[in-house]
Protein backbone atom coordinates (compact mmCIF):
# COMPACT_ATOMS: atom_id res chain seq x y z
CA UNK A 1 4.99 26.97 -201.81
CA UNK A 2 5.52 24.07 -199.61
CA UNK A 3 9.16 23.36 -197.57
CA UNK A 4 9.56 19.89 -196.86
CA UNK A 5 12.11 19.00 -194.53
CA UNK A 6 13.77 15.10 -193.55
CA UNK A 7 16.59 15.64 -190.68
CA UNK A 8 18.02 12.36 -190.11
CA UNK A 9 21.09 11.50 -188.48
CA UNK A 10 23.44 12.29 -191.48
CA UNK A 11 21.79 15.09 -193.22
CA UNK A 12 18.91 17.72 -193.58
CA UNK A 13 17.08 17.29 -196.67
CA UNK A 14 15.10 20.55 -197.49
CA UNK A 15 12.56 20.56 -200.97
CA UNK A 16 10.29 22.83 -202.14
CA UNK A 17 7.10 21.92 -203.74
CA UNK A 18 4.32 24.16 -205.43
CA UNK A 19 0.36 23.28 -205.08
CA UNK A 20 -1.47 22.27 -207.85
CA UNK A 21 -4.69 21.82 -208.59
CA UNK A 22 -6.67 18.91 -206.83
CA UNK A 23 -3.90 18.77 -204.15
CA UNK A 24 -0.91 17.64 -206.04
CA UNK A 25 2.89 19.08 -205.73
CA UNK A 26 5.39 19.84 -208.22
CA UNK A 27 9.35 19.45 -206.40
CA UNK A 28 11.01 22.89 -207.70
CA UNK A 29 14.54 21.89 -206.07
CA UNK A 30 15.98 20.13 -203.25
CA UNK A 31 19.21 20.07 -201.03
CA UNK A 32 21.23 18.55 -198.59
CA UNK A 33 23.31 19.85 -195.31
CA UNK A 34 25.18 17.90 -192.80
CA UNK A 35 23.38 17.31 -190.05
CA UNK A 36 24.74 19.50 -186.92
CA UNK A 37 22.62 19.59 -184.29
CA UNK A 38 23.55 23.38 -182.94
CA UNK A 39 23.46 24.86 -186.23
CA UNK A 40 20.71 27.99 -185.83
CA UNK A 41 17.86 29.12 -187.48
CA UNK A 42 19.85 32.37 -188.85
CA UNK A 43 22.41 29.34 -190.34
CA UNK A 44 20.01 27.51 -191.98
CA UNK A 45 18.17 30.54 -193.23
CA UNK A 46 21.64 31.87 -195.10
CA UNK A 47 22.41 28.47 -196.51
CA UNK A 48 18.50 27.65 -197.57
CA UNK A 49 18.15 31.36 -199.13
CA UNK A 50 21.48 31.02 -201.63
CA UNK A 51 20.53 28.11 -202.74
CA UNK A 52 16.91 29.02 -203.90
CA UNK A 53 18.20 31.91 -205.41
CA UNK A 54 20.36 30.19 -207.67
CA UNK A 55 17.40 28.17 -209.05
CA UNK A 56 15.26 31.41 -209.37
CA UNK A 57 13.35 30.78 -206.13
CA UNK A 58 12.33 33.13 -203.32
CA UNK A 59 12.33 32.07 -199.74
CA UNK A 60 9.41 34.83 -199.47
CA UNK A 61 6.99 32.55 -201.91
CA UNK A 62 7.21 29.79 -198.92
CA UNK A 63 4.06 29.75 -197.06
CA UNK A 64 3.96 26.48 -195.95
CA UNK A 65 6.28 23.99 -194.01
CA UNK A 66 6.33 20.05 -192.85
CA UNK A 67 8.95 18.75 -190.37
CA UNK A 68 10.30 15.05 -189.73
CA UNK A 69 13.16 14.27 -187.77
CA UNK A 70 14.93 12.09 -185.76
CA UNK A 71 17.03 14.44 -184.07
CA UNK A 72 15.08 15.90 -181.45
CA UNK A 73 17.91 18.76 -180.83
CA UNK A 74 17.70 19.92 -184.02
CA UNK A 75 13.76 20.29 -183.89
CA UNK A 76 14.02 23.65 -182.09
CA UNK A 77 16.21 25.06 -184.75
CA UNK A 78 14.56 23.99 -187.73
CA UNK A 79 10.67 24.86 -186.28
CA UNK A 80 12.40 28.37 -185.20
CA UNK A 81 13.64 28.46 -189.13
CA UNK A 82 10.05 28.46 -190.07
CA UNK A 83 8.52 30.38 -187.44
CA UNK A 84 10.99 33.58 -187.21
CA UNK A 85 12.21 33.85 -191.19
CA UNK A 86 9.54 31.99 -193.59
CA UNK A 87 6.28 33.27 -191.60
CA UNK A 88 4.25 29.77 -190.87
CA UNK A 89 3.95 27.64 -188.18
CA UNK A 90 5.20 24.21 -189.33
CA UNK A 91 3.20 20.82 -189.31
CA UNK A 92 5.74 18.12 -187.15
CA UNK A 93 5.29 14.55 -187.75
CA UNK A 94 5.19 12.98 -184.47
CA UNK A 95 2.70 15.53 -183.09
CA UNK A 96 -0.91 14.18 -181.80
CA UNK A 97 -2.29 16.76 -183.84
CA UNK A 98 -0.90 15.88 -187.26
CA UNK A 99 -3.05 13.00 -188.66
CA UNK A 100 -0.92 10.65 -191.14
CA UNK A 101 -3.48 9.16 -192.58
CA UNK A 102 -3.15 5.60 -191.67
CA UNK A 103 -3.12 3.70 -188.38
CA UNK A 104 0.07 3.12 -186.51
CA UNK A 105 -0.05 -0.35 -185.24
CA UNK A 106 2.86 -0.28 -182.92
CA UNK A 107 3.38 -1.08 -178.85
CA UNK A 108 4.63 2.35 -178.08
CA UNK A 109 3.46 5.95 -178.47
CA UNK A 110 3.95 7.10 -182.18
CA UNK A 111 5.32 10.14 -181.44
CA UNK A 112 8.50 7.41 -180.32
CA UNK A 113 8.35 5.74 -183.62
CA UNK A 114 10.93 7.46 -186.67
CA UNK A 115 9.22 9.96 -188.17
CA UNK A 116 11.03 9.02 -191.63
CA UNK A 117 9.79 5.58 -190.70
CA UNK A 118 6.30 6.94 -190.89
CA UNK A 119 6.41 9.31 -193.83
CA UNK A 120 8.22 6.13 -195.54
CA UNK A 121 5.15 3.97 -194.87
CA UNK A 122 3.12 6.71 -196.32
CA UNK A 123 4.69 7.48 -199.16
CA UNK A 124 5.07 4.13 -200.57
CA UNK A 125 1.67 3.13 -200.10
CA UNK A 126 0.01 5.94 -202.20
CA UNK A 127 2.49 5.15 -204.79
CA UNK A 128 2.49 0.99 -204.90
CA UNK A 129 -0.68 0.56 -203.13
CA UNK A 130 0.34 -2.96 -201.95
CA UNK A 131 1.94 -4.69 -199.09
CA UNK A 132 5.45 -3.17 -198.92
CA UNK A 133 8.43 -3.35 -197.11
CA UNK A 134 10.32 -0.19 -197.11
CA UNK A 135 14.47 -1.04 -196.80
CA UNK A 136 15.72 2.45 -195.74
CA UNK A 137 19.92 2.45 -196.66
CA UNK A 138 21.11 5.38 -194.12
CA UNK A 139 22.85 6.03 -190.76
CA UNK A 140 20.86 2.61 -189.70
CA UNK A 141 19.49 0.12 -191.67
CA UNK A 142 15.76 0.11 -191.40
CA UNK A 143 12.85 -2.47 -192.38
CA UNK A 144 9.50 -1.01 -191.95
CA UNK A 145 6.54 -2.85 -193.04
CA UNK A 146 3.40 -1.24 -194.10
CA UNK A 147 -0.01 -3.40 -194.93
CA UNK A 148 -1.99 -3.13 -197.83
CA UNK A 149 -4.72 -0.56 -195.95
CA UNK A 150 -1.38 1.23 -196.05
CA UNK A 151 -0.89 0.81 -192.30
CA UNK A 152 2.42 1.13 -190.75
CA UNK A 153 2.55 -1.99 -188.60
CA UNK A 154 6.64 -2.17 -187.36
CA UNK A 155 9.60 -3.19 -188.48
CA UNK A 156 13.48 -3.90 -187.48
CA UNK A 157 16.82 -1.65 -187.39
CA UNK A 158 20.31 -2.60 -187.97
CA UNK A 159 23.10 -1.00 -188.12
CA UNK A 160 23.36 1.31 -191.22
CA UNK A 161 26.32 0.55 -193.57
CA UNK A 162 28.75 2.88 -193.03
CA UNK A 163 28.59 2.79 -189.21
CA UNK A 164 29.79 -0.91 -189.71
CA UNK A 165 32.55 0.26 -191.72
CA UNK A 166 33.31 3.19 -189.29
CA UNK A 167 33.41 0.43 -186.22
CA UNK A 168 35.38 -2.61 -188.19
CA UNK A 169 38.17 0.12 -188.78
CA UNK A 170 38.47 1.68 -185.43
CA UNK A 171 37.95 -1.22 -183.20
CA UNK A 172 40.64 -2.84 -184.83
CA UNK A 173 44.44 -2.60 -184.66
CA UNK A 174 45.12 -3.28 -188.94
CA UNK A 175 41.99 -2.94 -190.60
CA UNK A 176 41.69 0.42 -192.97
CA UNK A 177 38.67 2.45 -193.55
CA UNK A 178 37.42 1.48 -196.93
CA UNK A 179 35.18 2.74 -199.71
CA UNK A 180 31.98 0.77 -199.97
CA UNK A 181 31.29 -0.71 -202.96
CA UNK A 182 30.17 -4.11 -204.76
CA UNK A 183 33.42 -6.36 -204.63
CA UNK A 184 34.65 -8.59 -208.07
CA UNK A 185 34.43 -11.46 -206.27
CA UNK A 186 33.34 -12.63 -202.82
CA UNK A 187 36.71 -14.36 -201.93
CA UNK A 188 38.58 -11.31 -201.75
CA UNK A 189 42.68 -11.64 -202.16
CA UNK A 190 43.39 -8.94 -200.17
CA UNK A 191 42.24 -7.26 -196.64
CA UNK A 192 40.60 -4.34 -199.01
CA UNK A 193 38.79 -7.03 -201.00
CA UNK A 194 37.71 -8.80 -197.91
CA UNK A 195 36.96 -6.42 -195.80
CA UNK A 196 34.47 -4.94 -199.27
CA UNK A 197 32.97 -8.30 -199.65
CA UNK A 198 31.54 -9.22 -196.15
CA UNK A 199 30.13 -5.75 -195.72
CA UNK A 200 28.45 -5.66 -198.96
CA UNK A 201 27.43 -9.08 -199.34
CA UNK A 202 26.90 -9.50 -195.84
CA UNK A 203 24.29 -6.73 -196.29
CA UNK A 204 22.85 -8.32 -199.31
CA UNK A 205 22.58 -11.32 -197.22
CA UNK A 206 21.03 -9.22 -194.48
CA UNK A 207 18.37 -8.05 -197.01
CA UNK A 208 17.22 -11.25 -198.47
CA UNK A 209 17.47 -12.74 -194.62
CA UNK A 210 15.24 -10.39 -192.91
CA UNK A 211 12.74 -9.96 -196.54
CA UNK A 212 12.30 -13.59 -196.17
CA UNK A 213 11.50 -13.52 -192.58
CA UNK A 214 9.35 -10.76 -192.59
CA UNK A 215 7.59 -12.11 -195.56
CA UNK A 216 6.98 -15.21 -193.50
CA UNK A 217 5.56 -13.72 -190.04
CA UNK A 218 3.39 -11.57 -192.20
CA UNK A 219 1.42 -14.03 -193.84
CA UNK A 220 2.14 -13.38 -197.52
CA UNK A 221 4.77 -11.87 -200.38
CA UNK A 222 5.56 -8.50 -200.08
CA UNK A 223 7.36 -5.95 -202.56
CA UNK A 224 10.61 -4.06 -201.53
CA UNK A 225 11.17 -0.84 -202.12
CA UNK A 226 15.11 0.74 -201.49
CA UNK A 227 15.68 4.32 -200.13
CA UNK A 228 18.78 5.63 -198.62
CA UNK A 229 21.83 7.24 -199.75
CA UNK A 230 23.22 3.48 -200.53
CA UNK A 231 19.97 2.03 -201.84
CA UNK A 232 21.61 2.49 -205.06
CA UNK A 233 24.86 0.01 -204.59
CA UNK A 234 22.12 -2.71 -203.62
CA UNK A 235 19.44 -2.52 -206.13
CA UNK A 236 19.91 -4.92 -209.16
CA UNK A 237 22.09 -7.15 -206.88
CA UNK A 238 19.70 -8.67 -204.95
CA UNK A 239 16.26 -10.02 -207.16
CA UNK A 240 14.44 -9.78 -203.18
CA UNK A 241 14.61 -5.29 -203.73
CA UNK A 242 11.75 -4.56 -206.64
CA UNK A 243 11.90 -0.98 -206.76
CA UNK A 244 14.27 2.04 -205.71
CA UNK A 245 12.55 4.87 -204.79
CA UNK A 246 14.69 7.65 -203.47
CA UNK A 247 11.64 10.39 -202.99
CA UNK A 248 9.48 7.91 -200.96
CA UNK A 249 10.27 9.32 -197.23
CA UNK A 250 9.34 13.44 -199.18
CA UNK A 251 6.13 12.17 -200.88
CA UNK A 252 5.34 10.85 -197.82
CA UNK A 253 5.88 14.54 -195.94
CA UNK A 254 3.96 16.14 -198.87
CA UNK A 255 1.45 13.77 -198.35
CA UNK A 256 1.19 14.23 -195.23
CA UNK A 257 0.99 17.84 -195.18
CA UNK A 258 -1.66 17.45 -197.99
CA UNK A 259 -4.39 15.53 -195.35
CA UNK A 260 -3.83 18.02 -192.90
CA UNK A 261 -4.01 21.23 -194.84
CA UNK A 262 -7.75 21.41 -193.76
């Protein structure tokens, strides 16, 4: 079996696949933990191990591993996870030696670029197989562009959602920390209501802004595709979003892991 694991700034994402015939992966469960930098190998291997077990899954049947993250502290941990308790040497995106697959068409070294940036661009092209723009709802808002040869070829970040609602309320003297979520109405009639509308509809307008501009430098229409822990609030709000896809940065890791298993 086949550990796939996405630690971004929030949480750790661990799923477990099994290998099918002609290459393809079946997801047998997946989970979530808070992302803490210093938590151990011997932590994670407790945690991981109860889990599986309550869906009738054996840490031993793991023989295989794939690592993105944009945490760099927590890389140690994680690879030491795979290394020490599960037996295999894991595959790190980032690394010169793991191919993706596609060409990275960027100014800087790719092992600088997100490496759920890259499995993103991945795993939306294999499954849309057109000009995409990935929209990535997490700790930052992301906007990666891949072409239709699938290459990954930039993008832009913002600040993710709930970072903007963690700064409004404690940089100022009388606004609250609110729950994010689409507003009645855009005038709101109270600070709540206000405060609701111009961070969800200023993100909508965010959305459609930067599609459209994107869309323009590149030459031609592109689809969106929503990920993200908030993708869901957005989609159907917004006709610019086309799909939501919340497995697109996982295919992408098992996809990855699949050209390099040579």
């Amino acid at each position: 079996m086949l550990l796939a694991i996405n630690a971004n700034n929030t949480n750790v994402k661990f799923a477990v696949y099994e290998g099918g015939q002609g290459g393809e992966y079946r997801a047998l469960g997946d989970w979530r933990i808070k992302t803490e930098s210093g938590r151990t190998a011997d932590q994670y291997v407790v945690w991981l191990n109860q889990l599986m077990v309550m869906q009738g899954l054996s840490l031993k049947s793991i023989d295989a591993a794939i690592i993105a993250t944009v945490v760099p502290q927590s890389l140690f941990h994680l690879t030491m996870l795979c290394e020490s308790h599960l037996g295999c040497k894991p595959l790190v995106v980032g690394d010169p030696d793991v191919k993706l697959g596609i060409a990275v068409k960027m100014d800087i070294p790719m092992s600088t670029v997100g490496a759920d940036r890259l499995a993103n661009a991945v795993g939306g092209h294999i499954t849309y197989k057109k000009p995409l723009i990935v929209v990535d709802f997490g700790t930052a808002t992301t906007f990666d562009v891949v072409d239709e040869a699938g290459n990954y070829i930039g993008g832009a970040i913002a600040p993710g959602i709930n970072l903007s609602v963690e700064i409004l309320h404690s940089a100022t003297a009388m606004l609250p920390r609110i729950v994010i979520e689409r507003p009645a109405r855009v005038i709101g009639k109270s600070t709540t209501e206000a405060m609701q509308s111009g961070i969800f509809w200023g993100y909508v307008g965010l959305v459609e802004g930067m599609v459209k501009r994107i869309a323009d430098e590149f030459g031609s229409t592109l689809d969106v595709v929503a990920t993200g822990g908030l993708a869901p609030l957005f989609h159907g709000q917004t006709p610019v979003i086309s799909h939501l896809d919340a497995d697109i940065t996982m295919r992408g890791l098992v996809e990855i892991y699949r050209r390099n298993r040579a």
